[in-house]
C-alpha atoms as a PDB file:
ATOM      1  CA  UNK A   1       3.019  29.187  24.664  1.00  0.00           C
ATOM      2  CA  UNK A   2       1.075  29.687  21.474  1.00  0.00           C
ATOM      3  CA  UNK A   3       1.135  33.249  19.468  1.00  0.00           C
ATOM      4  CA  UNK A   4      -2.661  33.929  20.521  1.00  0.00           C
ATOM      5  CA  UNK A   5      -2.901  36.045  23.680  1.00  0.00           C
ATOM      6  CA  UNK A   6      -4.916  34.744  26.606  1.00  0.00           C
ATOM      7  CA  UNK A   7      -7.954  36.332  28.496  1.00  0.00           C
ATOM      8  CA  UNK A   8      -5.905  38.874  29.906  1.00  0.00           C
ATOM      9  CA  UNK A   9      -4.114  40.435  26.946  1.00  0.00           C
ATOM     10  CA  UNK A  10      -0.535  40.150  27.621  1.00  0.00           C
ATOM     11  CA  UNK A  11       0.962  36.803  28.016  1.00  0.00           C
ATOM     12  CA  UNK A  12       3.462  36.869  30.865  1.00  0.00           C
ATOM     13  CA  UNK A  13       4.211  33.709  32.115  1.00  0.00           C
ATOM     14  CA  UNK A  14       2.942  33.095  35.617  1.00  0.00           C
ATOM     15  CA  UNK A  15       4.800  30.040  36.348  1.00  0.00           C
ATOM     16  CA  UNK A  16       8.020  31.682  37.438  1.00  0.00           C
ATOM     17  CA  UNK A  17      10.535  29.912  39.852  1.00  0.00           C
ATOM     18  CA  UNK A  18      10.372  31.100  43.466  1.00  0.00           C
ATOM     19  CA  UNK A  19       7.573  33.884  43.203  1.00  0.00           C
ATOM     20  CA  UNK A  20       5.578  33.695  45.986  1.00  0.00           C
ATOM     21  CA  UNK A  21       1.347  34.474  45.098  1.00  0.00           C
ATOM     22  CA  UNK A  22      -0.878  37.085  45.550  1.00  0.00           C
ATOM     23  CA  UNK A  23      -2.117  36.779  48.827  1.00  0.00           C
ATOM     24  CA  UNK A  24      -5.903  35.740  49.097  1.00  0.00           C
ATOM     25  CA  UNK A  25      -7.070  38.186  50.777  1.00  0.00           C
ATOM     26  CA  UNK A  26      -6.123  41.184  48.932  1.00  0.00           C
ATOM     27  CA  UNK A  27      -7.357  39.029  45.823  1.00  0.00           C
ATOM     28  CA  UNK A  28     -10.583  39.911  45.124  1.00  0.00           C
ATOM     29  CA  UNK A  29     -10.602  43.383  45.587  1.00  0.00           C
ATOM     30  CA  UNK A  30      -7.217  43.856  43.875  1.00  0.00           C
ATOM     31  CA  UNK A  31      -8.353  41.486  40.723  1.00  0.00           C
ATOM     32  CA  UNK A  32     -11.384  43.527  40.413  1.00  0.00           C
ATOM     33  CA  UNK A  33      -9.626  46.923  40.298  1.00  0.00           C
ATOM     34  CA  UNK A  34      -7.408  45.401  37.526  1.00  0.00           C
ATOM     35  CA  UNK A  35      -9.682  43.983  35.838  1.00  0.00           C
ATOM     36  CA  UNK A  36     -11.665  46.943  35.102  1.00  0.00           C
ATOM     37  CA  UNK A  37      -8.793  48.976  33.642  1.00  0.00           C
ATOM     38  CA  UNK A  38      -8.125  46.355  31.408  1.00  0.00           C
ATOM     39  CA  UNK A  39     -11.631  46.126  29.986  1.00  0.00           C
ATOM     40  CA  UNK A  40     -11.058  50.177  29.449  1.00  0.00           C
ATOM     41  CA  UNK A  41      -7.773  49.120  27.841  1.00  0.00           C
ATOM     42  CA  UNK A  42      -9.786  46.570  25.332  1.00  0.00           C
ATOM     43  CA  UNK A  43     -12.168  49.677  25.076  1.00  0.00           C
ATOM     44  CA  UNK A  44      -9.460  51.356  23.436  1.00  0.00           C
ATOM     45  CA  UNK A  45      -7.975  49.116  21.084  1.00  0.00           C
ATOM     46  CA  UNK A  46     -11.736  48.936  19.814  1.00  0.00           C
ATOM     47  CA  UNK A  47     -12.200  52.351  19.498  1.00  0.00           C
ATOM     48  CA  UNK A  48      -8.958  52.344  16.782  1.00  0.00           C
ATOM     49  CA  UNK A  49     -10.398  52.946  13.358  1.00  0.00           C
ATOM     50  CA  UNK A  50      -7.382  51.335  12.240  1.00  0.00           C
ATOM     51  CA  UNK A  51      -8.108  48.317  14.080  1.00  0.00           C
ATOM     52  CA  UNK A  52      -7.819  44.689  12.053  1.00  0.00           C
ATOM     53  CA  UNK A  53     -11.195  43.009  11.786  1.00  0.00           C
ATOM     54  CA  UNK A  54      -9.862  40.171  13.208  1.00  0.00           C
ATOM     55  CA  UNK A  55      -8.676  41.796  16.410  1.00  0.00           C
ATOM     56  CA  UNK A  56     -11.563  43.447  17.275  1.00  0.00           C
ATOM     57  CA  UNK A  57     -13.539  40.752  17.169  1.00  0.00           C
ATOM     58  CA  UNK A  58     -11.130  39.439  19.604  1.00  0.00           C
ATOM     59  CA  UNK A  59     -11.626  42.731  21.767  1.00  0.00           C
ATOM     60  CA  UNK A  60     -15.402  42.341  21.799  1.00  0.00           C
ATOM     61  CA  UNK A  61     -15.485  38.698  22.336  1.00  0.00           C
ATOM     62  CA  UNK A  62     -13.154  38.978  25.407  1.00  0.00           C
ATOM     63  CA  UNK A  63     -14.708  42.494  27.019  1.00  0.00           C
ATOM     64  CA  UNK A  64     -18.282  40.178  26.911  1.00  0.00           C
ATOM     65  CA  UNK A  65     -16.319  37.579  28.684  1.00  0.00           C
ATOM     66  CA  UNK A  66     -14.649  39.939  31.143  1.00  0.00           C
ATOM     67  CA  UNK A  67     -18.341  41.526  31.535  1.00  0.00           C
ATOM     68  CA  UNK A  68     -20.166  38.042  32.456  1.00  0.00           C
ATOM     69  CA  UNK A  69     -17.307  37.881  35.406  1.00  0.00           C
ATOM     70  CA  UNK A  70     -17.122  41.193  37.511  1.00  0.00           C
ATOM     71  CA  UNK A  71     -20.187  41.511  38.611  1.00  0.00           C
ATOM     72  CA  UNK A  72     -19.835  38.476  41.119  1.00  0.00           C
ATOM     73  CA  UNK A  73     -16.516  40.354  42.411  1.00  0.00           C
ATOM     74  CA  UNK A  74     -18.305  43.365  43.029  1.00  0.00           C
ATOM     75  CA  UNK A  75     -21.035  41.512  44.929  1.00  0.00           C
ATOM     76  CA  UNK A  76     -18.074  39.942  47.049  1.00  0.00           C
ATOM     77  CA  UNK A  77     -16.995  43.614  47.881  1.00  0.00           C
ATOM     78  CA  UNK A  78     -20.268  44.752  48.662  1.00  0.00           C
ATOM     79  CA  UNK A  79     -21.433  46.795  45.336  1.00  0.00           C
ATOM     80  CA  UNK A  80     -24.318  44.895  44.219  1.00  0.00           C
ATOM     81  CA  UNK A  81     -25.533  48.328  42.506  1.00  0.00           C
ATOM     82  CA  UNK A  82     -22.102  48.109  40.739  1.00  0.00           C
ATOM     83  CA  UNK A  83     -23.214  44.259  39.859  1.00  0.00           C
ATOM     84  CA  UNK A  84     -26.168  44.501  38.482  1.00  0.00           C
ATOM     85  CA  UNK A  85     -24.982  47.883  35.697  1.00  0.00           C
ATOM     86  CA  UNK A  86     -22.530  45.402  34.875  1.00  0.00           C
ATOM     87  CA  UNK A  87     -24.776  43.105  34.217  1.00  0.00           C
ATOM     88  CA  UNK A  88     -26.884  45.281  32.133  1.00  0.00           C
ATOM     89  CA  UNK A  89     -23.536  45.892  29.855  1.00  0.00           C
ATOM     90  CA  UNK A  90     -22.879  42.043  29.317  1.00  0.00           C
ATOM     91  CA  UNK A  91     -26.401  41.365  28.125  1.00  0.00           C
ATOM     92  CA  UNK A  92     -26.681  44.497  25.943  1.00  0.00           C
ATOM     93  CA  UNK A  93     -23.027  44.875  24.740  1.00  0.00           C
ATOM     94  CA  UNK A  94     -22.648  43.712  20.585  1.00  0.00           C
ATOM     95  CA  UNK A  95     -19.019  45.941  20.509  1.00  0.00           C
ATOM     96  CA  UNK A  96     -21.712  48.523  18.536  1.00  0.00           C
ATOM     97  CA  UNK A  97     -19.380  52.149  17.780  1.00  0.00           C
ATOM     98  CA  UNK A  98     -22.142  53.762  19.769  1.00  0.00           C
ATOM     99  CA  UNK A  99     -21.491  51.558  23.040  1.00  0.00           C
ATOM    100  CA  UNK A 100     -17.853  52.067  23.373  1.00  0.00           C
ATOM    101  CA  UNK A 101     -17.701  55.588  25.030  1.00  0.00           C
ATOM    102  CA  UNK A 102     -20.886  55.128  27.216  1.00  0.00           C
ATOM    103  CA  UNK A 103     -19.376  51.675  28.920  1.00  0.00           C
ATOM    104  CA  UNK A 104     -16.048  53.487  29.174  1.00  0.00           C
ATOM    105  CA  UNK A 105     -17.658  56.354  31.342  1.00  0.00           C
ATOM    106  CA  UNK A 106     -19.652  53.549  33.106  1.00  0.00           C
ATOM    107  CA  UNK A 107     -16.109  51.732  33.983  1.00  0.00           C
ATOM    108  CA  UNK A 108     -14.690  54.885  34.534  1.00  0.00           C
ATOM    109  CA  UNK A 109     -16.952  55.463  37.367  1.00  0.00           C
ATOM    110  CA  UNK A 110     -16.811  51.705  38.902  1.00  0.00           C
ATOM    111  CA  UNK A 111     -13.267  52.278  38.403  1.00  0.00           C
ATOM    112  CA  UNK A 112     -13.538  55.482  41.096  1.00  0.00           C
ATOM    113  CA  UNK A 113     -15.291  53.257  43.364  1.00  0.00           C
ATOM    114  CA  UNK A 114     -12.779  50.548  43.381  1.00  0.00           C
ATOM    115  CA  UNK A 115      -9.044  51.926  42.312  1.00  0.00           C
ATOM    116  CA  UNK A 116      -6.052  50.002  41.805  1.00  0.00           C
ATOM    117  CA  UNK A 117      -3.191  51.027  44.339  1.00  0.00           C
ATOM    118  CA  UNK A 118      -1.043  52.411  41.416  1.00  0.00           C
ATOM    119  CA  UNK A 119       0.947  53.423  44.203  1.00  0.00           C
ATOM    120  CA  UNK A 120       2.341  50.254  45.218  1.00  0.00           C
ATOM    121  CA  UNK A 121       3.890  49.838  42.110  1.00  0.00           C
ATOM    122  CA  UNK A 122       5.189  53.092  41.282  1.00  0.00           C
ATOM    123  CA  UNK A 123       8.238  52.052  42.964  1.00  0.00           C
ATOM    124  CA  UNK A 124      11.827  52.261  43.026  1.00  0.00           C
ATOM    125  CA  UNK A 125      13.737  49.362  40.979  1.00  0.00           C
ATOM    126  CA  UNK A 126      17.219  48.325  41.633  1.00  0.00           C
ATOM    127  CA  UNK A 127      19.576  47.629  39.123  1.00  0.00           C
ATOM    128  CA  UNK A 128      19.495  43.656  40.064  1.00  0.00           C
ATOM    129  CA  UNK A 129      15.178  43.791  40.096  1.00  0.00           C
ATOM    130  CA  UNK A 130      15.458  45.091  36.686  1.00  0.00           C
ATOM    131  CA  UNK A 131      17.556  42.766  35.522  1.00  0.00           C
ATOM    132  CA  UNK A 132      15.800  40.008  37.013  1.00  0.00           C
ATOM    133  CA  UNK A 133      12.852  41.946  35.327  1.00  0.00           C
ATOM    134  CA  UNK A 134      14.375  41.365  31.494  1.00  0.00           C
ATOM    135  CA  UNK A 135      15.244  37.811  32.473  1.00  0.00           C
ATOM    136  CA  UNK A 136      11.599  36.973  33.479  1.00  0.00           C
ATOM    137  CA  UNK A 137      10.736  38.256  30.093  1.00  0.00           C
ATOM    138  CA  UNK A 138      13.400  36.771  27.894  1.00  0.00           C
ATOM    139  CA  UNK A 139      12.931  33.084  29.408  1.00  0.00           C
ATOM    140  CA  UNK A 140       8.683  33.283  29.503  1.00  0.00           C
ATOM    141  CA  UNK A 141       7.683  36.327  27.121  1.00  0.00           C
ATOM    142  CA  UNK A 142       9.520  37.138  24.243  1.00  0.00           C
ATOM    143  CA  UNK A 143       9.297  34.207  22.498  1.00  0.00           C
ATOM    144  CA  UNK A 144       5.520  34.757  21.970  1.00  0.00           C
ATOM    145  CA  UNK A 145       5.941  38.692  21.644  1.00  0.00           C
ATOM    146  CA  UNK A 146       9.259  40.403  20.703  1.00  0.00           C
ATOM    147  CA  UNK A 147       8.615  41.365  17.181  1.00  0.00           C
ATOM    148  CA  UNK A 148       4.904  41.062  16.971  1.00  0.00           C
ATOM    149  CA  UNK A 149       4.430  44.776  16.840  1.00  0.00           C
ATOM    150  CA  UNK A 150       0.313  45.288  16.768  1.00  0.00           C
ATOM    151  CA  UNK A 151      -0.006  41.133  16.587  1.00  0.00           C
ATOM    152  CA  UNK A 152      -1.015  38.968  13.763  1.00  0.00           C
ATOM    153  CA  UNK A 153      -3.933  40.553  11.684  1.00  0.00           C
ATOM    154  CA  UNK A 154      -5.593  37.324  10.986  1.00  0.00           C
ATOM    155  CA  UNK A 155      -5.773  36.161  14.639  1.00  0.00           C
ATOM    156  CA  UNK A 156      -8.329  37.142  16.587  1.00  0.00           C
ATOM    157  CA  UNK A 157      -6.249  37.284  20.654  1.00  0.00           C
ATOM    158  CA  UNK A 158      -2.808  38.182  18.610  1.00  0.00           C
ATOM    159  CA  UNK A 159       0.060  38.302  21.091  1.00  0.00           C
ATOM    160  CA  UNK A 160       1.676  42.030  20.825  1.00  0.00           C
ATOM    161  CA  UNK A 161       4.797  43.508  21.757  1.00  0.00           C
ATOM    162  CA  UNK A 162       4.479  44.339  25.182  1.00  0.00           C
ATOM    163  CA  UNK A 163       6.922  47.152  24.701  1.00  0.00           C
ATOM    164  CA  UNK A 164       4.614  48.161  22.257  1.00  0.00           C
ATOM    165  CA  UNK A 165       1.992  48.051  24.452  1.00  0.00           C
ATOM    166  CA  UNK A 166       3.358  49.620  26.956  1.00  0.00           C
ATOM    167  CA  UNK A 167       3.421  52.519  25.376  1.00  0.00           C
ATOM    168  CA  UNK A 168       0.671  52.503  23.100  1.00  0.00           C
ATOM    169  CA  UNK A 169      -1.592  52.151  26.281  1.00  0.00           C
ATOM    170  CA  UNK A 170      -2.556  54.305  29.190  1.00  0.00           C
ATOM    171  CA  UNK A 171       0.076  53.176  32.127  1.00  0.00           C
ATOM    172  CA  UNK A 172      -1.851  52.662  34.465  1.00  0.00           C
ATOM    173  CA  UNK A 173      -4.158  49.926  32.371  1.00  0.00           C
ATOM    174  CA  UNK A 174      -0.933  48.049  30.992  1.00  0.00           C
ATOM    175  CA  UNK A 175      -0.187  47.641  34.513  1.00  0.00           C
ATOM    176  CA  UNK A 176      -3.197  46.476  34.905  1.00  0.00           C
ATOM    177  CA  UNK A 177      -2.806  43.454  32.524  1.00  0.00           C
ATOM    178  CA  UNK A 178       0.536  42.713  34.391  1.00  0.00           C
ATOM    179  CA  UNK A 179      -1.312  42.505  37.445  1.00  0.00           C
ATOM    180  CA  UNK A 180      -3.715  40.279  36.593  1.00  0.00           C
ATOM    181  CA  UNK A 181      -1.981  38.367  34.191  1.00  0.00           C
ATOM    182  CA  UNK A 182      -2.411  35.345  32.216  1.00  0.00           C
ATOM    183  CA  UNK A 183      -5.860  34.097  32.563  1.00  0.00           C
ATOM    184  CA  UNK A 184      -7.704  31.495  30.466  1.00  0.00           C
ATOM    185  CA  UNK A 185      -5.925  28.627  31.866  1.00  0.00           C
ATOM    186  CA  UNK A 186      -7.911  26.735  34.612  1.00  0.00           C
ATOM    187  CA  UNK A 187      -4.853  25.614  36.166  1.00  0.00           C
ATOM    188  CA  UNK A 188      -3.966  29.326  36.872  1.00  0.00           C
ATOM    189  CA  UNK A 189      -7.092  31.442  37.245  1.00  0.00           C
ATOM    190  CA  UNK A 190      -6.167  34.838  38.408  1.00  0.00           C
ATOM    191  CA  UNK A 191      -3.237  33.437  40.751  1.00  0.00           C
ATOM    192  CA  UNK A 192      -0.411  35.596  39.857  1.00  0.00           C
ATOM    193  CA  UNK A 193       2.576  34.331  41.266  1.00  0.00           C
ATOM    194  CA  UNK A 194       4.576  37.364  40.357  1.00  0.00           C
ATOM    195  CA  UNK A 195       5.621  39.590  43.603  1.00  0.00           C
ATOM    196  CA  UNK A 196       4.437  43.156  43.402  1.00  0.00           C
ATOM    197  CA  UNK A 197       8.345  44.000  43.098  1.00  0.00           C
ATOM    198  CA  UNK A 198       8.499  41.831  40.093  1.00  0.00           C
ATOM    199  CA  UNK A 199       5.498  43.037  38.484  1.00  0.00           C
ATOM    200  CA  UNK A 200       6.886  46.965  39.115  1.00  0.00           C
ATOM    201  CA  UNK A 201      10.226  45.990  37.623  1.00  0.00           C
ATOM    202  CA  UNK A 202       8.692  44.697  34.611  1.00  0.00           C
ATOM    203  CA  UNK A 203       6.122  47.293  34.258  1.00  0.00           C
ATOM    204  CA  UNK A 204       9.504  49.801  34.731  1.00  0.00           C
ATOM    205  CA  UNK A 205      11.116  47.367  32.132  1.00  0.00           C
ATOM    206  CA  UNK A 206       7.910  47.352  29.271  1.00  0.00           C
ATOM    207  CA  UNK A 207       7.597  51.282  29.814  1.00  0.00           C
ATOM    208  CA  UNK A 208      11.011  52.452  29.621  1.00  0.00           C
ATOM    209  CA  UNK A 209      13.661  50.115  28.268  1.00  0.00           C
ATOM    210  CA  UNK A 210      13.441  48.518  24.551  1.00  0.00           C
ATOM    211  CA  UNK A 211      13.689  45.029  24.142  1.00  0.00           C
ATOM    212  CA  UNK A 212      17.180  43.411  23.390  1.00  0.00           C
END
């Protein structure tokens, strides 16, 4: 793995050992829900006045990209209303200061329409799933990001600290991104090999543990 995130923002291996995938028909509906929280969670880092002019290029770049893709999954779920705002946001969006709040509110409202079950991962984690938990991250993730704080300021998808992230960001979007996971690759897509029960251990890991 290279130090540039992918598509989805935080690079968690998907190719672990013995996961079983996402099953394919909760996919869509699931990948959608995700997927919107983690545009609102690129929304953010944008927002930062602080931000490196390299990263939010990065933001904008990928938020078109995510854009020019959701409005086919909302069709599949039966919003074409939802579809065609969308739409309207991909062709108009530049990543202007004066966009960023009104596509927020817009997301916020898809987001109403088509939640992530939070639920199911706001779980209970044994000792052994969280340990299994740091191990998925020490062999595929912290190569790439223990360390990296905020990322590299001259690269545009910097990989970040995902226990960084997991607290700079709203919970329920950094879930999100663990969710959807790496995408970018077209010999992964959205498949997410990661059980629900690993992805709630490591989300459990990211938010309240420190890296070793």
């Amino acid at each position: 793995m290279t130090r540039t995130a992918t598509l989805g923002g935080v690079a968690v291996l998907l190719a672990v050992t013995g996961a079983a995938p996402a099953r394919a028909g909760e996919d869509i509906a699931r990948i959608l829900a995700a997927e919107i929280l983690v545009i609102r969670a690129d929304l953010a880092q944008v927002a930062k006045p602080d931000l490196p002019p390299r990263h939010r290029d990065g933001f904008v770049k990928r938020i078109d990209g995510a854009l020019g893709l959701i409005p086919w999954q909302l069709i599949v779920v039966g919003d074409p209303e939802g579809a065609a705002e969308v739409t309207g946001w991909q062709r108009d969006w530049t990543g202007a200061p004066e966009q960023i709040a009104a596509l927020d509110r817009a997301l916020d409202r898809l987001s109403d329409r088509h939640p992530l079950d939070v639920a199911a991962f706001d779980i209970g984690i044994t000792r052994a799933e969280l340990a299994e938990a740091r191990a998925i991250h020490t062999e595929y993730c912290a190569s790439c990001h223990d360390g990296f704080g905020t990322g590299d300021p001259d690269v545009e998808l910097a990989s970040r600290d995902l226990f960084w992230m997991a607290r700079d960001e709203d919970s329920d979007q950094f879930l999100a991104r663990l969710v959807n996971g790496v995408k970018g690759d077209e010999t992964i897509g959205f498949v997410n090999p990661l059980t629900d029960t690993q992805i709630a251990a490591l989300w459990k890991l990211y938010t309240y543990h420190e890296a070793e």
